[in-house]
C-alpha atoms as a PDB file:
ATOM      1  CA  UNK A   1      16.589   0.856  -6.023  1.00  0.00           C
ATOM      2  CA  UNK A   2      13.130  -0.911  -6.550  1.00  0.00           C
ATOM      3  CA  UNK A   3      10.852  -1.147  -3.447  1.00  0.00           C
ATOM      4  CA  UNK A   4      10.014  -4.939  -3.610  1.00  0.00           C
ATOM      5  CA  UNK A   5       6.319  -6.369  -4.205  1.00  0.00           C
ATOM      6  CA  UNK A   6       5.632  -7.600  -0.450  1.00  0.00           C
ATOM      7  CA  UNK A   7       6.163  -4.083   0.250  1.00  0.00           C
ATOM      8  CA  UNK A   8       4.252  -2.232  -1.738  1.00  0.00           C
ATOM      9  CA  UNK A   9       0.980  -4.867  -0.649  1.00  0.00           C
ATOM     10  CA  UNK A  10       1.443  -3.075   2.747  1.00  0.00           C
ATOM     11  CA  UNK A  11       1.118   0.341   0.797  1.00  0.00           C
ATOM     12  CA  UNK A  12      -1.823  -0.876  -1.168  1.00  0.00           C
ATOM     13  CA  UNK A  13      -3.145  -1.952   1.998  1.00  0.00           C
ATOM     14  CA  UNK A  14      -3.215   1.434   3.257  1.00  0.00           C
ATOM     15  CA  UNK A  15      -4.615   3.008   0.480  1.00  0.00           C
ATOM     16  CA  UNK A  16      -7.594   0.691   0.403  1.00  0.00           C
ATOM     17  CA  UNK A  17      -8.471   1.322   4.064  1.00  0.00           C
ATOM     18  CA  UNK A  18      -8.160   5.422   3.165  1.00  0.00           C
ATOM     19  CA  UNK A  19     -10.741   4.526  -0.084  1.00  0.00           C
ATOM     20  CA  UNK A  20     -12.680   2.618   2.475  1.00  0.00           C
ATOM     21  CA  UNK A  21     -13.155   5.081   5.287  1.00  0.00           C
ATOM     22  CA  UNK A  22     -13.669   7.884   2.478  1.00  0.00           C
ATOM     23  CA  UNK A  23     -16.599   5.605   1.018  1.00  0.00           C
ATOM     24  CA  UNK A  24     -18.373   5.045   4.537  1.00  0.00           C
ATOM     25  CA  UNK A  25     -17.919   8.824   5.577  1.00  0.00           C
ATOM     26  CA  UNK A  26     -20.563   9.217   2.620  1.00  0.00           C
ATOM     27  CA  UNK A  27     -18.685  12.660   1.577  1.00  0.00           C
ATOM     28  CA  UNK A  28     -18.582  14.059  -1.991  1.00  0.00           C
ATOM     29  CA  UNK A  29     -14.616  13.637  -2.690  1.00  0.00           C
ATOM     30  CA  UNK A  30     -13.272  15.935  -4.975  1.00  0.00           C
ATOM     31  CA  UNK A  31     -10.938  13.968  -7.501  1.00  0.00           C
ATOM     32  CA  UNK A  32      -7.080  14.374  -5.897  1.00  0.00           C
ATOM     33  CA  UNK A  33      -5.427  14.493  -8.736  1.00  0.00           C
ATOM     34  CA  UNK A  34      -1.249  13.857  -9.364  1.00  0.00           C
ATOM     35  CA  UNK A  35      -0.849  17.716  -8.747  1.00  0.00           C
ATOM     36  CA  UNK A  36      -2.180  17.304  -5.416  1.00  0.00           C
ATOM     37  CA  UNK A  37      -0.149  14.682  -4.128  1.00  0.00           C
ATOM     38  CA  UNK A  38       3.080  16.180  -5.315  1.00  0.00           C
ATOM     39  CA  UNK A  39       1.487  19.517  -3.274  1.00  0.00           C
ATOM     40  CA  UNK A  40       1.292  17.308   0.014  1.00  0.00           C
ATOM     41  CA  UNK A  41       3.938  15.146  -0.753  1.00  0.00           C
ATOM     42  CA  UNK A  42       6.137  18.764  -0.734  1.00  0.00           C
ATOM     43  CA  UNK A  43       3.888  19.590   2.248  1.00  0.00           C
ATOM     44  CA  UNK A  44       4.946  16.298   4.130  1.00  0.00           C
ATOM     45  CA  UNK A  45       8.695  16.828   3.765  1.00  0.00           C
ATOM     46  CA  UNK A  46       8.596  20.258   4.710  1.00  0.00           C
ATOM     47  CA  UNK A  47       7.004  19.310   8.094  1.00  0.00           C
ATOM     48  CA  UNK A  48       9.059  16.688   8.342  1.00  0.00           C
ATOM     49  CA  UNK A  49      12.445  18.850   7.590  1.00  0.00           C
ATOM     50  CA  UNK A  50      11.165  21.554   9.827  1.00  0.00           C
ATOM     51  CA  UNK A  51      11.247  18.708  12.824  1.00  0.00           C
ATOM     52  CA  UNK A  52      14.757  17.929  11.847  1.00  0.00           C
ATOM     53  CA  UNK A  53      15.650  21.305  11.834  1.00  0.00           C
ATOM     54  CA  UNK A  54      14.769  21.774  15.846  1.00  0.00           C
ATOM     55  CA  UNK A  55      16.209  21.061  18.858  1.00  0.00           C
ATOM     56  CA  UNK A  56      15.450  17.669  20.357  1.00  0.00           C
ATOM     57  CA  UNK A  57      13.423  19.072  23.068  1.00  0.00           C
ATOM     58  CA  UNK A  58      11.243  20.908  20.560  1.00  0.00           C
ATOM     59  CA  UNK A  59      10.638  17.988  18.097  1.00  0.00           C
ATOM     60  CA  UNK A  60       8.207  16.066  20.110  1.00  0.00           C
ATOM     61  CA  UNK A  61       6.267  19.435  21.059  1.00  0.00           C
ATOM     62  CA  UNK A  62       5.885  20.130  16.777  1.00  0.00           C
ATOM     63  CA  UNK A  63       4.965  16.696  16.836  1.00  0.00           C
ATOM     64  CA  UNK A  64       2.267  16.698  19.072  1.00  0.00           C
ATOM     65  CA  UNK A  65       1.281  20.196  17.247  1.00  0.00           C
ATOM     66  CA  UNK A  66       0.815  18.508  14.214  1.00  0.00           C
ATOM     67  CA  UNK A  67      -0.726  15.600  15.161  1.00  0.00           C
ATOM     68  CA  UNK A  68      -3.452  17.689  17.460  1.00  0.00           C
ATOM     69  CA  UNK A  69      -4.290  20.215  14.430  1.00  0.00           C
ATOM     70  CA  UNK A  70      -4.444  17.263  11.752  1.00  0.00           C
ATOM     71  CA  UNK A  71      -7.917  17.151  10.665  1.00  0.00           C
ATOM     72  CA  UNK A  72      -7.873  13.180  10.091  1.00  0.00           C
ATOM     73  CA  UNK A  73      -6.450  12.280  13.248  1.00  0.00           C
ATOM     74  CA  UNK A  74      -8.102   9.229  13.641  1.00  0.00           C
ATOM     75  CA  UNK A  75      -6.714   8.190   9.878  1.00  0.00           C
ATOM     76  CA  UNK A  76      -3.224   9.263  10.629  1.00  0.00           C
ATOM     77  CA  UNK A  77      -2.880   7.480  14.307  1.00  0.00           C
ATOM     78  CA  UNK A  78      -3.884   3.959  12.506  1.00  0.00           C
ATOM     79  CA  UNK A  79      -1.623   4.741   9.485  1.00  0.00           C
ATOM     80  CA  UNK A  80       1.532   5.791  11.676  1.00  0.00           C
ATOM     81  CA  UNK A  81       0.731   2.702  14.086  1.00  0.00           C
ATOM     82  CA  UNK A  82       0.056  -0.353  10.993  1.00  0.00           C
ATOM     83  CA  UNK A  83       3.513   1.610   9.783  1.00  0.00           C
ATOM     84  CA  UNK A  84       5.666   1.052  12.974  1.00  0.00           C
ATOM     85  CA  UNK A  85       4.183  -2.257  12.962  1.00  0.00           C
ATOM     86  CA  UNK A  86       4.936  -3.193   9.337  1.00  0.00           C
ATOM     87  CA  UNK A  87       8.747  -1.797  10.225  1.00  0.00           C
ATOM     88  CA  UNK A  88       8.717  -3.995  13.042  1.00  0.00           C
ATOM     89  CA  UNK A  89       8.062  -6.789  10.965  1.00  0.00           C
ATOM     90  CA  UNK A  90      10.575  -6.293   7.830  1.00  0.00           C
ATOM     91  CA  UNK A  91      13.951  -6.656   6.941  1.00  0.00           C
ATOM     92  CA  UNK A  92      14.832  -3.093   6.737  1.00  0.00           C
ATOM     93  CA  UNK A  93      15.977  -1.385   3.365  1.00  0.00           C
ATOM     94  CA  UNK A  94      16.994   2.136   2.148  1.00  0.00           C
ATOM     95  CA  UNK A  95      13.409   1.860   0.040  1.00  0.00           C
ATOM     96  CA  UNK A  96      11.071   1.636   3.287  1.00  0.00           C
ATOM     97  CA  UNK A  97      11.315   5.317   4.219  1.00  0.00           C
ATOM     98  CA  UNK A  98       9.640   5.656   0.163  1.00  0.00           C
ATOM     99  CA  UNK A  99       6.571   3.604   1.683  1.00  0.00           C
ATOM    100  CA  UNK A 100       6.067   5.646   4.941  1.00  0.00           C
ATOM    101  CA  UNK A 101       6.468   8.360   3.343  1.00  0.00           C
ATOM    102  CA  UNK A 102       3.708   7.536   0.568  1.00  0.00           C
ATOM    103  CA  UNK A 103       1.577   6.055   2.752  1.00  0.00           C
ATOM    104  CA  UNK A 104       1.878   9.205   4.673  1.00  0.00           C
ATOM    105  CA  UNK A 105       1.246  11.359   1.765  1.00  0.00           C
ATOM    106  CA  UNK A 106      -2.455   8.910   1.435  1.00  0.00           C
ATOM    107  CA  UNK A 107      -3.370   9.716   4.729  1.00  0.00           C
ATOM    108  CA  UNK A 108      -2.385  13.966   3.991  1.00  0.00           C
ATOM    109  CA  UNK A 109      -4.086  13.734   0.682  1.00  0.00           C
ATOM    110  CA  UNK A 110      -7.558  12.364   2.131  1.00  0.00           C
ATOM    111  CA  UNK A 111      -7.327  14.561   5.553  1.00  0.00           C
ATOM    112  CA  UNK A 112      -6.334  18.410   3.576  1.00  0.00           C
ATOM    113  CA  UNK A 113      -8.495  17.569   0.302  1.00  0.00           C
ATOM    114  CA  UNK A 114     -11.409  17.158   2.826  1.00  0.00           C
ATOM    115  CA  UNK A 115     -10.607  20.200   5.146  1.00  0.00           C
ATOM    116  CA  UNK A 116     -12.794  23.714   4.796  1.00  0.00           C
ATOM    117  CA  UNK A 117      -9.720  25.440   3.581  1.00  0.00           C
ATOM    118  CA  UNK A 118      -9.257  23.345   0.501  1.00  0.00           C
ATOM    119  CA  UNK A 119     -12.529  23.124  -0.846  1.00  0.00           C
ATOM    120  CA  UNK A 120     -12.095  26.652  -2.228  1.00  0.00           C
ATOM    121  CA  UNK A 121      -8.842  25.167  -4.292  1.00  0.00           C
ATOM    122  CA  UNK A 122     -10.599  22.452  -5.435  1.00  0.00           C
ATOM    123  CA  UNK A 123     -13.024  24.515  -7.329  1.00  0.00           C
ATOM    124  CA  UNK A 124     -13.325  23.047 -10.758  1.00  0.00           C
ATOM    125  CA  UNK A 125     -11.949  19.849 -10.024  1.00  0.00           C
ATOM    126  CA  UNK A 126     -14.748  16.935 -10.570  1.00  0.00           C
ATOM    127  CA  UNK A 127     -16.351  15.993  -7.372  1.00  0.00           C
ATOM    128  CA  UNK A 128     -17.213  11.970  -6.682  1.00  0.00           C
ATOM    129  CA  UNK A 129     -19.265   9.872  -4.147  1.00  0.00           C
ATOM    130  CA  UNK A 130     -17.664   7.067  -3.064  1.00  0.00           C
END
């Protein structure tokens, strides 16, 4: 199943707001290369399969956790609300939970490429002003 053209706008939406803020932060980016989102991509699902896999009263509690310790917190609280709005606004499909999850992935990409503890794996990589 294809996810349709109108909804991967919303997508490219979000990922020119992320190139956006990185350009203004005025930051030397390291490249993030295919290799790196498939790392947070597997990253992202393991968080999100460790929620699943606690009690109800303990999800929101990992959730907050995760949310408090992200180090692009402002990034992710304007990704995760434009994407409740955006599923507010479509006709729902099996294929949507491939855009949150991407655009979630953006937002994980920018936030742990930029963090302290990656710069050490991102040694070699070719660095670039935005």
């Amino acid at each position: 199943m294809d996810v349709s053209l109108a909804k991967m706008d919303f997508l490219l939406d979000i990922l020119l707001i992320g190139f956006e803020a990185m350009k203004q932060s005025g930051h030397i980016w390291p490249l993030i290369t295919e290799d790196e989102q498939d790392r947070q991509m597997g990253r992202l699902v393991a968080t999100l399969r460790f929620g699943d896999d606690l009690p109800r009263s303990l999800r929101g509690r990992a959730l907050l956790q995760y949310i408090e310790t992200h180090p692009e917190k402002d990034l992710l609280a304007f990704v995760r609300g434009e994407t409740a709005g955006w599923l507010q606004r479509v006709i729902p499909e099996e294929t949507d939970k491939f855009v949150v999850l991407a655009a979630l992935n953006c937002v994980n990409c920018i936030a742990f490429i930029s963090s302290p503890e990656q710069t050490n794996s991102c040694a070699g990589r070719k660095a670039t002003r935005l």
